[in-house]
C-alpha atoms as a PDB file:
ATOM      1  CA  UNK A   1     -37.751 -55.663  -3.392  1.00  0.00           C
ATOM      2  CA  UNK A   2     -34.912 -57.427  -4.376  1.00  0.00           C
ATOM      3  CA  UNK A   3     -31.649 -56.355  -2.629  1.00  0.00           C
ATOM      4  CA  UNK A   4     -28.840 -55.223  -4.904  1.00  0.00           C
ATOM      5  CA  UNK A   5     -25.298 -57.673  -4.296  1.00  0.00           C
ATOM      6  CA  UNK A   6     -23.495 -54.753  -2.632  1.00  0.00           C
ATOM      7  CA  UNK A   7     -26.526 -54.639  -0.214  1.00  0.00           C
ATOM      8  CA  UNK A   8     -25.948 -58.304   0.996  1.00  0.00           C
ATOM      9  CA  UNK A   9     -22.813 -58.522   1.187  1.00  0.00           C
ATOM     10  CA  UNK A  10     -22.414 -56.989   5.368  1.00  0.00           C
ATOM     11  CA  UNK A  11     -26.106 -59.575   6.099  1.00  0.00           C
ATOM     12  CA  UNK A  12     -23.918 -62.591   4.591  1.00  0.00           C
ATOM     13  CA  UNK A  13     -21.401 -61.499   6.815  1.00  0.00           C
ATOM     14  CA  UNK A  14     -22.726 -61.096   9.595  1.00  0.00           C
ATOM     15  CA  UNK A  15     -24.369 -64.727   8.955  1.00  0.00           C
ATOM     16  CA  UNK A  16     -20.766 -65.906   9.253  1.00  0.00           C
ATOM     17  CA  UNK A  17     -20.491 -63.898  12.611  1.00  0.00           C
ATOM     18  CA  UNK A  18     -20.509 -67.336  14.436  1.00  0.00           C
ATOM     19  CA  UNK A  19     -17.351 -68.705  12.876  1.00  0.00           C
ATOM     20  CA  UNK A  20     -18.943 -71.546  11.643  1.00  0.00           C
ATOM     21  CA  UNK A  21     -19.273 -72.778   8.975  1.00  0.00           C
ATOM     22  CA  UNK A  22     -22.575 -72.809   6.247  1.00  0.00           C
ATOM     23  CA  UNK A  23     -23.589 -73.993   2.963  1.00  0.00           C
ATOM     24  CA  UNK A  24     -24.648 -71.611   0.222  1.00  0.00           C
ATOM     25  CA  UNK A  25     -27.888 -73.231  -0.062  1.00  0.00           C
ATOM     26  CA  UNK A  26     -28.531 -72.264   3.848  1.00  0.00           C
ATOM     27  CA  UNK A  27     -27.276 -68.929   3.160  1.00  0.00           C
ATOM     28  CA  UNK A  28     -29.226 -67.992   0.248  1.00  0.00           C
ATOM     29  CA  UNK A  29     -32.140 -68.894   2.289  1.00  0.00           C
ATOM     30  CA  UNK A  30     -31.378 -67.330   5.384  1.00  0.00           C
ATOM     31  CA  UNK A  31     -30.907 -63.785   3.561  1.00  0.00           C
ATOM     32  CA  UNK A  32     -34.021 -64.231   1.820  1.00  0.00           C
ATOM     33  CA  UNK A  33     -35.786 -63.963   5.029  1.00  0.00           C
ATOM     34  CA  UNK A  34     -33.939 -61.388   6.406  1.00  0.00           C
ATOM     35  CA  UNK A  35     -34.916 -59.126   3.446  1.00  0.00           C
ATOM     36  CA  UNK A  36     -38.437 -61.141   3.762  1.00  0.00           C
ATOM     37  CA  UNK A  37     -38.618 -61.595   0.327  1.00  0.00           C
ATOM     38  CA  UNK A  38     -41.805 -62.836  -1.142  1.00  0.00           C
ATOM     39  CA  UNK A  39     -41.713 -66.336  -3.578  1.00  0.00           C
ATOM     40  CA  UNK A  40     -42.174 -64.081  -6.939  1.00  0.00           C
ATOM     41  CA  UNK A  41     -38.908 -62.245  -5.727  1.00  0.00           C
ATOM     42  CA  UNK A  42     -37.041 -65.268  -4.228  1.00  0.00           C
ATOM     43  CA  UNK A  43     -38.257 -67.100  -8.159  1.00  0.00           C
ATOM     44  CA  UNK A  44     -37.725 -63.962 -10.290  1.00  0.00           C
ATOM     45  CA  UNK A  45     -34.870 -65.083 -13.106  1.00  0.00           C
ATOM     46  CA  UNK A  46     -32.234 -62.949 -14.802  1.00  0.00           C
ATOM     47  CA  UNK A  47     -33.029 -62.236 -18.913  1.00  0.00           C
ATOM     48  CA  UNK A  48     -31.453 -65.546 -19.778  1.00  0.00           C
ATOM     49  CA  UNK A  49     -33.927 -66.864 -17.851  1.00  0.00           C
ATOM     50  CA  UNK A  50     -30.723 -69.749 -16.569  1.00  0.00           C
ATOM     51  CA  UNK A  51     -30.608 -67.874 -13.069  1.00  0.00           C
ATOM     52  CA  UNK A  52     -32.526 -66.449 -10.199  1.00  0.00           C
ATOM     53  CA  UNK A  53     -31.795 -63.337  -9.662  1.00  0.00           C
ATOM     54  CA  UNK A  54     -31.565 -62.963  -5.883  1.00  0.00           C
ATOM     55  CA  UNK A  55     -29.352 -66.247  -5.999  1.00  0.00           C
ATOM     56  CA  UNK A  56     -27.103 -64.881  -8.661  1.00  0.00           C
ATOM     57  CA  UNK A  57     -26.490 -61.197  -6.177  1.00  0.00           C
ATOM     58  CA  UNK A  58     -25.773 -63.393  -3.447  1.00  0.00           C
ATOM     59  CA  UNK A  59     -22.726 -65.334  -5.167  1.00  0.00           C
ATOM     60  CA  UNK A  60     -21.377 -62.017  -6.605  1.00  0.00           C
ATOM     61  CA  UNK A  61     -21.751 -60.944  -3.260  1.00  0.00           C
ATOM     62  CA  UNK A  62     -19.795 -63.781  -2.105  1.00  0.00           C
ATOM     63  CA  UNK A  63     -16.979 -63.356  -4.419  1.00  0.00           C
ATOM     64  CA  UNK A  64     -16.624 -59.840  -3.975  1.00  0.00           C
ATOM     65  CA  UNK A  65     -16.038 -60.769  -0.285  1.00  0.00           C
ATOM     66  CA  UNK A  66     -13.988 -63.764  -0.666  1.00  0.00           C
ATOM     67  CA  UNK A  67     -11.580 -61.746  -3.039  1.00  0.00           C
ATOM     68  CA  UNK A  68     -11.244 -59.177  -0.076  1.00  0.00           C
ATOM     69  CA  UNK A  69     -10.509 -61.876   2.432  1.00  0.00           C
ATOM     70  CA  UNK A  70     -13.578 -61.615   4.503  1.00  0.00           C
ATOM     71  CA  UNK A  71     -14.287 -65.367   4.020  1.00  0.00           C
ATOM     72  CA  UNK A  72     -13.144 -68.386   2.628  1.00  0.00           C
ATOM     73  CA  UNK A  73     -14.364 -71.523   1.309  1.00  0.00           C
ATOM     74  CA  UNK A  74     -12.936 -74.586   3.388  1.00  0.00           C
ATOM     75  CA  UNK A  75     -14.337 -76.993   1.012  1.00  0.00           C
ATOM     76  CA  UNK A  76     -16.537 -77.216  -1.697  1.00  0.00           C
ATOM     77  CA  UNK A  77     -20.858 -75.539  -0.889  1.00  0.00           C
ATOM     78  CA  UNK A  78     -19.478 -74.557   2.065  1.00  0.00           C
ATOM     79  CA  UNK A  79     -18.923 -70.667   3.415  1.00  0.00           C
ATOM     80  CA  UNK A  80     -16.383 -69.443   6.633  1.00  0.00           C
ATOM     81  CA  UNK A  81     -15.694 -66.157   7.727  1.00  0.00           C
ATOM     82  CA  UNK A  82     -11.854 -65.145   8.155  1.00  0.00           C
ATOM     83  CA  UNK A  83     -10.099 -63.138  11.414  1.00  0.00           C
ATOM     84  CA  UNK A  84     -10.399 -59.975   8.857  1.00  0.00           C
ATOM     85  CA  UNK A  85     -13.716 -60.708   8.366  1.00  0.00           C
ATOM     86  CA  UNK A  86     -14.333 -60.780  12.172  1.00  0.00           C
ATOM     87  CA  UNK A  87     -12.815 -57.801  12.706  1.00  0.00           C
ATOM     88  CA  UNK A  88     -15.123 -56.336  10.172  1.00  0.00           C
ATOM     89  CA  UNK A  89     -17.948 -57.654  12.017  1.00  0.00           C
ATOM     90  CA  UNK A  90     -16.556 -55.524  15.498  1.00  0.00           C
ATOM     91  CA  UNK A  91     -16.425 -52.222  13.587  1.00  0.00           C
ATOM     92  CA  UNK A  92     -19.988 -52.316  13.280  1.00  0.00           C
ATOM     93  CA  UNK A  93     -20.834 -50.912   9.953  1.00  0.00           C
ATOM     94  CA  UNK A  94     -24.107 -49.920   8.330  1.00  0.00           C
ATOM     95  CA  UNK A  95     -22.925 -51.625   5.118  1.00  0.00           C
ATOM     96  CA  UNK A  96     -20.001 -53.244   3.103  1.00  0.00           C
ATOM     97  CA  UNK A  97     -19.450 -52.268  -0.090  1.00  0.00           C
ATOM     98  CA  UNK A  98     -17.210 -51.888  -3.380  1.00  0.00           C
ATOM     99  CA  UNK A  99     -15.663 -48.845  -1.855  1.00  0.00           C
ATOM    100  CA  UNK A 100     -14.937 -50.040   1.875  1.00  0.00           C
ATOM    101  CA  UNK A 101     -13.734 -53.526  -0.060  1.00  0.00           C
ATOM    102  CA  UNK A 102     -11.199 -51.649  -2.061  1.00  0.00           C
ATOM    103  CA  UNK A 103      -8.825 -50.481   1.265  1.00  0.00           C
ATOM    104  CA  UNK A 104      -7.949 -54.283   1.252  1.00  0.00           C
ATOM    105  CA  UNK A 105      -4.886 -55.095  -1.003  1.00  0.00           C
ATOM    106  CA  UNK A 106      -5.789 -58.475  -1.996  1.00  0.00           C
ATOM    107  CA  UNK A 107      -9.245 -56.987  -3.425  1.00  0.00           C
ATOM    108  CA  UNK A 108      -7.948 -53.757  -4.989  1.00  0.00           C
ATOM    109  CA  UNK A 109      -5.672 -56.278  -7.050  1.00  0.00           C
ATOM    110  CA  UNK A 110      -8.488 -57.631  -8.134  1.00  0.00           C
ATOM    111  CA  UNK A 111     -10.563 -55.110  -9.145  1.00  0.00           C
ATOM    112  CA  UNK A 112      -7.642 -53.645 -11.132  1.00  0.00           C
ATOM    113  CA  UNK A 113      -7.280 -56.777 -13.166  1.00  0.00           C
ATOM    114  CA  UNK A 114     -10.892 -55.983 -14.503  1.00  0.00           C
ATOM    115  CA  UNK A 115     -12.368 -53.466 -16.706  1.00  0.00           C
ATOM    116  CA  UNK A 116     -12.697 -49.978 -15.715  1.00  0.00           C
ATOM    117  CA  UNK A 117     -15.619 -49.729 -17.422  1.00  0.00           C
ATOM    118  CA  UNK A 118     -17.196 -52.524 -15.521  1.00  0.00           C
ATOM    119  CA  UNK A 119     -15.705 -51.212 -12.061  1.00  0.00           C
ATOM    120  CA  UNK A 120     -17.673 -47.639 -12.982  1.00  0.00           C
ATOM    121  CA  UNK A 121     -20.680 -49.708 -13.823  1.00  0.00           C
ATOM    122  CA  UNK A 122     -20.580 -51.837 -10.939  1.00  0.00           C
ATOM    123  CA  UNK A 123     -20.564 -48.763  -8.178  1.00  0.00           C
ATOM    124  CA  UNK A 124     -22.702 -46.652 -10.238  1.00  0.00           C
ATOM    125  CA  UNK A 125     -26.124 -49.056 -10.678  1.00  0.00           C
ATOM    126  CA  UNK A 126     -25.361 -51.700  -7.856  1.00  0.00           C
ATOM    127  CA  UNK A 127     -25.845 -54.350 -10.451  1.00  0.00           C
ATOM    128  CA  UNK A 128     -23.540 -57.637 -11.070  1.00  0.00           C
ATOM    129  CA  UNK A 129     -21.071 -58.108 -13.905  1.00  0.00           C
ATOM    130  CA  UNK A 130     -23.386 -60.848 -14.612  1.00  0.00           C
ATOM    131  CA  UNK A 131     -26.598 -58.431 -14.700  1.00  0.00           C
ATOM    132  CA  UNK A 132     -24.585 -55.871 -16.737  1.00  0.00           C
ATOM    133  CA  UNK A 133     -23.523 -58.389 -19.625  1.00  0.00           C
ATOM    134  CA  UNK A 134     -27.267 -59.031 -19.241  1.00  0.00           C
ATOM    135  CA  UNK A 135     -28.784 -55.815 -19.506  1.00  0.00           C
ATOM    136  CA  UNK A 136     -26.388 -54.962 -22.194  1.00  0.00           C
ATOM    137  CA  UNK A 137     -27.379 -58.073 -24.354  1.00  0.00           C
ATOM    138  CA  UNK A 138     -30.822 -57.220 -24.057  1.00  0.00           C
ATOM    139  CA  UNK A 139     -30.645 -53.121 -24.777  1.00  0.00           C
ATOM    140  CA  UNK A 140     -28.599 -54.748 -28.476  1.00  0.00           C
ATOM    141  CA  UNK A 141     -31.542 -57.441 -29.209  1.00  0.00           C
ATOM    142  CA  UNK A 142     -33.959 -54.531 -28.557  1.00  0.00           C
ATOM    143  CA  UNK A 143     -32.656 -52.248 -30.913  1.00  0.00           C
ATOM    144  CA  UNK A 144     -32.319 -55.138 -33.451  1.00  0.00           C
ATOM    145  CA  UNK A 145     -35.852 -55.815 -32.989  1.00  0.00           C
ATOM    146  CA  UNK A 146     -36.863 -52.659 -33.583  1.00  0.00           C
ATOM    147  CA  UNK A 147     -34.930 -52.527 -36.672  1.00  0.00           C
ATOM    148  CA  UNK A 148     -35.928 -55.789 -37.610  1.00  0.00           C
ATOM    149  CA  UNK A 149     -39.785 -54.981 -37.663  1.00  0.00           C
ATOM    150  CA  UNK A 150     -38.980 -51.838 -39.592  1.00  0.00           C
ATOM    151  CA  UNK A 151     -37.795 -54.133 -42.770  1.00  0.00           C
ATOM    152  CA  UNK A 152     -40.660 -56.757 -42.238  1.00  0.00           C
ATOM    153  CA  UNK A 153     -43.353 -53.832 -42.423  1.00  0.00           C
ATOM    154  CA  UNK A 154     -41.311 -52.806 -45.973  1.00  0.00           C
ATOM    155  CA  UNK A 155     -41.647 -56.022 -47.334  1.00  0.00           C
ATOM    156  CA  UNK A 156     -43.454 -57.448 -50.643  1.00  0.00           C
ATOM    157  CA  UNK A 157     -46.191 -59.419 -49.826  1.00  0.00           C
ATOM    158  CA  UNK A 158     -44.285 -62.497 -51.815  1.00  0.00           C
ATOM    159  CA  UNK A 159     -41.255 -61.841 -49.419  1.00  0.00           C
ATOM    160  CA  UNK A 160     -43.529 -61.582 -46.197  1.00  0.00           C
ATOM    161  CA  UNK A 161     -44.848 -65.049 -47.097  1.00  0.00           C
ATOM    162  CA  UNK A 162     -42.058 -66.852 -47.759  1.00  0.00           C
ATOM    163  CA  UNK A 163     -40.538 -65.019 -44.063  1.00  0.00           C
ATOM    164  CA  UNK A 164     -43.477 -66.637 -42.633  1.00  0.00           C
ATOM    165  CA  UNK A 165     -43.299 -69.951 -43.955  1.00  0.00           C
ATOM    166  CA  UNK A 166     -39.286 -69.837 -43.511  1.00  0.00           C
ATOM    167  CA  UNK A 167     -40.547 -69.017 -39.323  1.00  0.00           C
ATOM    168  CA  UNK A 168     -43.062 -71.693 -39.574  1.00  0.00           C
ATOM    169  CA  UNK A 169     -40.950 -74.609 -40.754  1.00  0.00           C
ATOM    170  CA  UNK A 170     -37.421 -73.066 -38.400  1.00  0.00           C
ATOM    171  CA  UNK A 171     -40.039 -73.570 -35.284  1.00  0.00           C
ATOM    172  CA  UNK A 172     -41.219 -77.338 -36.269  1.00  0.00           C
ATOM    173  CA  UNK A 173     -44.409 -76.691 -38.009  1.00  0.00           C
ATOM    174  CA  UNK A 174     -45.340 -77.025 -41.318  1.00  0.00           C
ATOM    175  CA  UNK A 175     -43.441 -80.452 -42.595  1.00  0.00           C
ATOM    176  CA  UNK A 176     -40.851 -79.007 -44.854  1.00  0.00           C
ATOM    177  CA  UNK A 177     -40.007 -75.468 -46.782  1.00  0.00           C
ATOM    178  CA  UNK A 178     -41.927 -76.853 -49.831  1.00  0.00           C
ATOM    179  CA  UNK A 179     -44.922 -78.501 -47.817  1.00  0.00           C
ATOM    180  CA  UNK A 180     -45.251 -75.667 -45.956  1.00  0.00           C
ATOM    181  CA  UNK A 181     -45.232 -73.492 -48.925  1.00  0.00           C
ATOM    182  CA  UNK A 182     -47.658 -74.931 -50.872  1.00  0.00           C
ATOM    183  CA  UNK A 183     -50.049 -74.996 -47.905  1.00  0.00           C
ATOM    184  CA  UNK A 184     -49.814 -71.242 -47.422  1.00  0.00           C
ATOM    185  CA  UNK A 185     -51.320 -69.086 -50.071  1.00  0.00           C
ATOM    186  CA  UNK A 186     -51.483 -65.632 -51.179  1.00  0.00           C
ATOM    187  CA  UNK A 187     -54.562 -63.413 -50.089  1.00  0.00           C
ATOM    188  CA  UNK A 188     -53.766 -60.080 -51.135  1.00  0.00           C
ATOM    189  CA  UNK A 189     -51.575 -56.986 -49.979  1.00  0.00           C
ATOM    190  CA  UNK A 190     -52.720 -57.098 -46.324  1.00  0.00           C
ATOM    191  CA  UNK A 191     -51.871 -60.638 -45.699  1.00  0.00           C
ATOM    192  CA  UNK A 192     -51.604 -64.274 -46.087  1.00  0.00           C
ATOM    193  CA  UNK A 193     -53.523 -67.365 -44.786  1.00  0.00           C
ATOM    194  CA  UNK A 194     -53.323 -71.345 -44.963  1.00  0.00           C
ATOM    195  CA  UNK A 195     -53.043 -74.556 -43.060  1.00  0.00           C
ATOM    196  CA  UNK A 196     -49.768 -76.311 -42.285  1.00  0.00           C
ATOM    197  CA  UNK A 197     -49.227 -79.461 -40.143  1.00  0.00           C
ATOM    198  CA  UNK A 198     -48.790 -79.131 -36.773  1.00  0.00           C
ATOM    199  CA  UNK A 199     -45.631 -81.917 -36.633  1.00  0.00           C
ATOM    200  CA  UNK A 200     -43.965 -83.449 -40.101  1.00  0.00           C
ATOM    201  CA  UNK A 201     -46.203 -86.381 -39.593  1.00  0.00           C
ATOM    202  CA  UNK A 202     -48.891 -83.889 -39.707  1.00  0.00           C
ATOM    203  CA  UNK A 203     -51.291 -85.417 -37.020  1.00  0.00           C
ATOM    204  CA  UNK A 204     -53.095 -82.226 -36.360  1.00  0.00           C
ATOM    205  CA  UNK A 205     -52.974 -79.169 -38.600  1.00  0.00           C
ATOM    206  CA  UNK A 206     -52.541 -74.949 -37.938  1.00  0.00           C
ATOM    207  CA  UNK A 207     -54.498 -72.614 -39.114  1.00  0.00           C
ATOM    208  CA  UNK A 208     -52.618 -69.392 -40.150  1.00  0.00           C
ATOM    209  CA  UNK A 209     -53.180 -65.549 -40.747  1.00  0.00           C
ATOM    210  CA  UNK A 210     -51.092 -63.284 -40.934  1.00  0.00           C
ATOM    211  CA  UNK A 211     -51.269 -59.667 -41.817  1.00  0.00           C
ATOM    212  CA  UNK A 212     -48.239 -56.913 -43.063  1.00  0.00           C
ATOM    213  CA  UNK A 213     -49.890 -53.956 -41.425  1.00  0.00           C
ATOM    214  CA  UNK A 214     -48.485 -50.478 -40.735  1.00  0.00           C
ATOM    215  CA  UNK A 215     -47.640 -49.972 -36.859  1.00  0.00           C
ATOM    216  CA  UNK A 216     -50.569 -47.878 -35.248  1.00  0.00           C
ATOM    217  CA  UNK A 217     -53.725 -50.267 -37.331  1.00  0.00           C
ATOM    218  CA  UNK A 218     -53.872 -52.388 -34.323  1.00  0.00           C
ATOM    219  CA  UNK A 219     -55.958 -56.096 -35.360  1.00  0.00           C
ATOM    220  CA  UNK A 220     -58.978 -55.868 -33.039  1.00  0.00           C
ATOM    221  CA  UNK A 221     -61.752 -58.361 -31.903  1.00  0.00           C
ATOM    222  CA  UNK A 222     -63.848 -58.467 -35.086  1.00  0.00           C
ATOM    223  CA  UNK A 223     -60.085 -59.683 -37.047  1.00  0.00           C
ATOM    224  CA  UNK A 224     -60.313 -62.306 -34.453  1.00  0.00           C
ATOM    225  CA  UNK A 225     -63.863 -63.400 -34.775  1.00  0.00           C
ATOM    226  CA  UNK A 226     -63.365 -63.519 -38.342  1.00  0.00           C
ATOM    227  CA  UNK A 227     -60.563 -65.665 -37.760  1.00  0.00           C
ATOM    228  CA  UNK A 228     -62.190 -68.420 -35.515  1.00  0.00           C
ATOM    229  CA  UNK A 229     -65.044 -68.631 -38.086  1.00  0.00           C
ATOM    230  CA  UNK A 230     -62.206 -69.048 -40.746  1.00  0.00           C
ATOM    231  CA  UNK A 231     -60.916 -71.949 -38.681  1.00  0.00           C
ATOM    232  CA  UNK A 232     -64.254 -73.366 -38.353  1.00  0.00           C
ATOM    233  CA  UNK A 233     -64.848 -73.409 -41.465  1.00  0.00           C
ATOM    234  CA  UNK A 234     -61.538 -75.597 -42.278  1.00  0.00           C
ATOM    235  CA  UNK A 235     -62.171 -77.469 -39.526  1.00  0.00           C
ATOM    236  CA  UNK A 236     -59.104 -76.634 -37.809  1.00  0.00           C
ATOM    237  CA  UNK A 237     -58.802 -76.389 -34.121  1.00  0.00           C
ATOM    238  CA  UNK A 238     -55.783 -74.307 -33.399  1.00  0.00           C
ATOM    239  CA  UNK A 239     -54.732 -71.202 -35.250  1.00  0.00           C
ATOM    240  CA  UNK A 240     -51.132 -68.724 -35.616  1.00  0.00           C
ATOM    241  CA  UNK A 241     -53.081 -64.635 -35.928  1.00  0.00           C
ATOM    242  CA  UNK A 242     -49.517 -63.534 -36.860  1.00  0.00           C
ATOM    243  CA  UNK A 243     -49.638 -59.304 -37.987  1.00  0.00           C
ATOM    244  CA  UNK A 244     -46.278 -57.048 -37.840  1.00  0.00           C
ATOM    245  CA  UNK A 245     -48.515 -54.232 -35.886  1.00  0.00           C
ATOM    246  CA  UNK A 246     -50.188 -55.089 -32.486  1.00  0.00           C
ATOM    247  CA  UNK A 247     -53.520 -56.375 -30.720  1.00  0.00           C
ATOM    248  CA  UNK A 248     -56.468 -54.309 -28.805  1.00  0.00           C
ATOM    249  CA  UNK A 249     -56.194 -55.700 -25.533  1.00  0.00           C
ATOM    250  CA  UNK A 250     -60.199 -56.496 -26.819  1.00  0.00           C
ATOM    251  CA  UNK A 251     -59.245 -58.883 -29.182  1.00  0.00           C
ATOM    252  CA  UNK A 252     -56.477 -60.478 -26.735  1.00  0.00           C
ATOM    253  CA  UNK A 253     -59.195 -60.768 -23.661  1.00  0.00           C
ATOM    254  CA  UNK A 254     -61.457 -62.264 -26.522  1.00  0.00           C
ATOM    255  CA  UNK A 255     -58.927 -64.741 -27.719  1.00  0.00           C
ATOM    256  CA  UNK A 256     -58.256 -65.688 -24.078  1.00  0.00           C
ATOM    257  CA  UNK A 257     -62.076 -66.338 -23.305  1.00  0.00           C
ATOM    258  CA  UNK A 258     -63.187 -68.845 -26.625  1.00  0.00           C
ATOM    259  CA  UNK A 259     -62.503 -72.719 -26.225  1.00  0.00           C
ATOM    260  CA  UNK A 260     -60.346 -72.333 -29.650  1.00  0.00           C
ATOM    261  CA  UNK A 261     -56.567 -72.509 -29.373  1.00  0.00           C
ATOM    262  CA  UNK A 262     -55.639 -69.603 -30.704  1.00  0.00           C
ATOM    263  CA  UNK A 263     -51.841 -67.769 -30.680  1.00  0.00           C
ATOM    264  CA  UNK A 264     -51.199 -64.476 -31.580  1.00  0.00           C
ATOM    265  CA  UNK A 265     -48.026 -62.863 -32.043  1.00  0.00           C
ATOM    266  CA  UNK A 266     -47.689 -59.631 -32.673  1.00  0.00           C
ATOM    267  CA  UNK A 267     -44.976 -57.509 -34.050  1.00  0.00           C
ATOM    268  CA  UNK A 268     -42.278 -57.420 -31.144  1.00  0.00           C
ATOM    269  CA  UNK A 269     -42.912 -61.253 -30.658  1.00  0.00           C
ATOM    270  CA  UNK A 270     -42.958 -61.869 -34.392  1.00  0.00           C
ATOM    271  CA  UNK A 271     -39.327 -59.900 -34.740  1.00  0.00           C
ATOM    272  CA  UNK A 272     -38.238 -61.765 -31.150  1.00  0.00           C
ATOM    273  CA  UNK A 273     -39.019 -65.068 -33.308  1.00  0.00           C
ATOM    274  CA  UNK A 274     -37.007 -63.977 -35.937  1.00  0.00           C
ATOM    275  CA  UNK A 275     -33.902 -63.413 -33.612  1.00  0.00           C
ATOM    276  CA  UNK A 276     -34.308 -66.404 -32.284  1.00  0.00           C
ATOM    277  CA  UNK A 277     -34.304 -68.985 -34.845  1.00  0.00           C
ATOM    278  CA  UNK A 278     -32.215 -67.038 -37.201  1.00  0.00           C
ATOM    279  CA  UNK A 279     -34.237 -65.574 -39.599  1.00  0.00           C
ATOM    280  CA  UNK A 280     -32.959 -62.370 -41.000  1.00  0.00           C
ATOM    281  CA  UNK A 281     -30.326 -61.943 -38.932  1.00  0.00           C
ATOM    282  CA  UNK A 282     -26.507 -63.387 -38.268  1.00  0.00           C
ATOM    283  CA  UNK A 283     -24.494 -63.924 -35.654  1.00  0.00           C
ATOM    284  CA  UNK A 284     -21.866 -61.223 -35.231  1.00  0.00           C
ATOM    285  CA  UNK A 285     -20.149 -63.080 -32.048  1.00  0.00           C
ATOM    286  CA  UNK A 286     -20.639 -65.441 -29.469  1.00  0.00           C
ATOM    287  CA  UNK A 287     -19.259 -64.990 -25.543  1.00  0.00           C
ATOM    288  CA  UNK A 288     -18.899 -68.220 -23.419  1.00  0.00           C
ATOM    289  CA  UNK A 289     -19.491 -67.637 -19.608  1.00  0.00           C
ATOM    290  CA  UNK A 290     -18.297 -70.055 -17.663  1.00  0.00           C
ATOM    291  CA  UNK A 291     -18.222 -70.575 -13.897  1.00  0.00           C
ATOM    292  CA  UNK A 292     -15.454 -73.488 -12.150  1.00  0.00           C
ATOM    293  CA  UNK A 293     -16.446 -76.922 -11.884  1.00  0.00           C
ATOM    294  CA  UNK A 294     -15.965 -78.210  -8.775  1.00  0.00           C
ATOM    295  CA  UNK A 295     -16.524 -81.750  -9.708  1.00  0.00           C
ATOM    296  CA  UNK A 296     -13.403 -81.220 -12.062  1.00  0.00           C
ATOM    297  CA  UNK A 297     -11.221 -80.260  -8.729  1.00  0.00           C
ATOM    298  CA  UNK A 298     -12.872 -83.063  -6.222  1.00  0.00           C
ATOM    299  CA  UNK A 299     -10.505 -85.221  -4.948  1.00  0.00           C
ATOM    300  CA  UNK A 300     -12.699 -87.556  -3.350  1.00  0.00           C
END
């Protein structure tokens, strides 16, 4: 298990206990075998995906213990404990954390400075800021989703096709709005089919279903089947199942076993999609994190 950032923060320490000095890389790996963690763990990302997560705990870890005065950073990738921190080391404690960091002026300053909100949040869960913003950002884009899918599954067929096609051509597929348009025709209440080209040059083409149904009518195997023979009998070799409800786990071990390249994306993916490349929704705001770069303060 993954250790929270208060958790390393006496290990990283106690690292340090040599006075000399280390590099972050060295110390990230030298905690990751002292909480033997396995590759999945040491390679597991935040939500962004932009940052592993055991990494990311370890520099929060190492701010929160720089800001106290525990350690410093003689130069740039490199780590050094302080006399405080040394005399941190001699009181032997079971563990540092926001609490024991807060009798130290320098890092009470410092915590005051941020949100309260964040402080509360911080002690409470054991998570970083970083994690928080994180966790946060994803709890909003899951409620959107949710929301999202509810309006698809309300939709005229007309409007569901031209969302599709609108999806198709935002993602690179399809040529353009009107290419793609043309090439995807109405088939009735329950859905729509075509084929689109794969690039705008349209070297290979896509076969594509997709189907407006209720949540709860999941598409099963025989959908599927009926769906390769479709493709077949275009002779198209890839295919988009796209359907607003959800797949038996049948028809997705089935789709996973045929030589056909098939995707399907279900409702949750199909409403993910739609957050992603704009399609139904605005941007309210946008938050730039940013971290110091070093190379900007080098002097070399």
């Amino acid at each position: 298990m993954i250790p929270d950032f208060q958790t390393v923060m006496l290990p990283l320490l106690q690292l340090l206990s040599d006075n000399q000095e280390l590099s972050t890389r060295d110390i990230i790996e030298a905690l990751a075998e002292t909480f033997d963690l396995s590759d999945d763990e040491r390679k597991a990302l935040l939500p962004s995906g932009r940052m592993y997560v055991f990494n990311s705990r370890v520099g929060w870890a190492k701010t929160y213990l720089k800001k106290a005065g525990l350690i410093t950073q003689p130069r740039r990738g490199s780590i050094k404990i302080t006399k405080r921190g040394l005399e941190v080391i001699d009181i032997k404690l079971h563990k540092i954390d926001i609490r024991f960091l807060k009798q130290f002026p320098e890092f009470s300053d410092f915590m005051d400075r941020t949100l309260d909100s964040e402080q509360v949040s911080a002690e409470a869960s054991f998570q970083t800021p970083e994690e928080n913003l994180e966790n946060v950002y994803q709890r909003i884009r899951k409620d959107l989703a949710q929301e999202l899918l509810s309006k698809v599954i309300e939709l005229s067929p007309s409007f569901f096709e031209r969302l599709v096609v609108e999806l198709l051509v935002k993602m690179g597929y399809g040529g353009s709005m009107k290419d793609a348009g043309q090439a995807i025709g109405r088939s009735g209440h329950e859905g729509i089919e075509g084929i689109i080209k794969e690039d705008k040059l349209g070297l290979d083409v896509i076969y594509v279903q997709a189907k407006r149904w209720q949540l709860g009518c999941s598409v099963g195997r025989p959908e599927i089947q009926k769906f390769v023979g479709a493709l077949a009998g275009q002779r198209a070799k890839k295919g988009v199942f796209i359907t607003t409800s959800t797949f038996t786990s049948d028809a997705i071990n089935y789709v996973s076993s045929i030589d056909t390249k098939i995707v399907v994306i279900d409702g949750e993916k199909l409403t993910n999609l739609m957050i992603d490349y704009d399609i139904g929704t605005t941007k309210v705001a946008i938050y730039d994190i940013k971290r110091i770069d070093n190379d900007y303060f080098s002097e070399d």
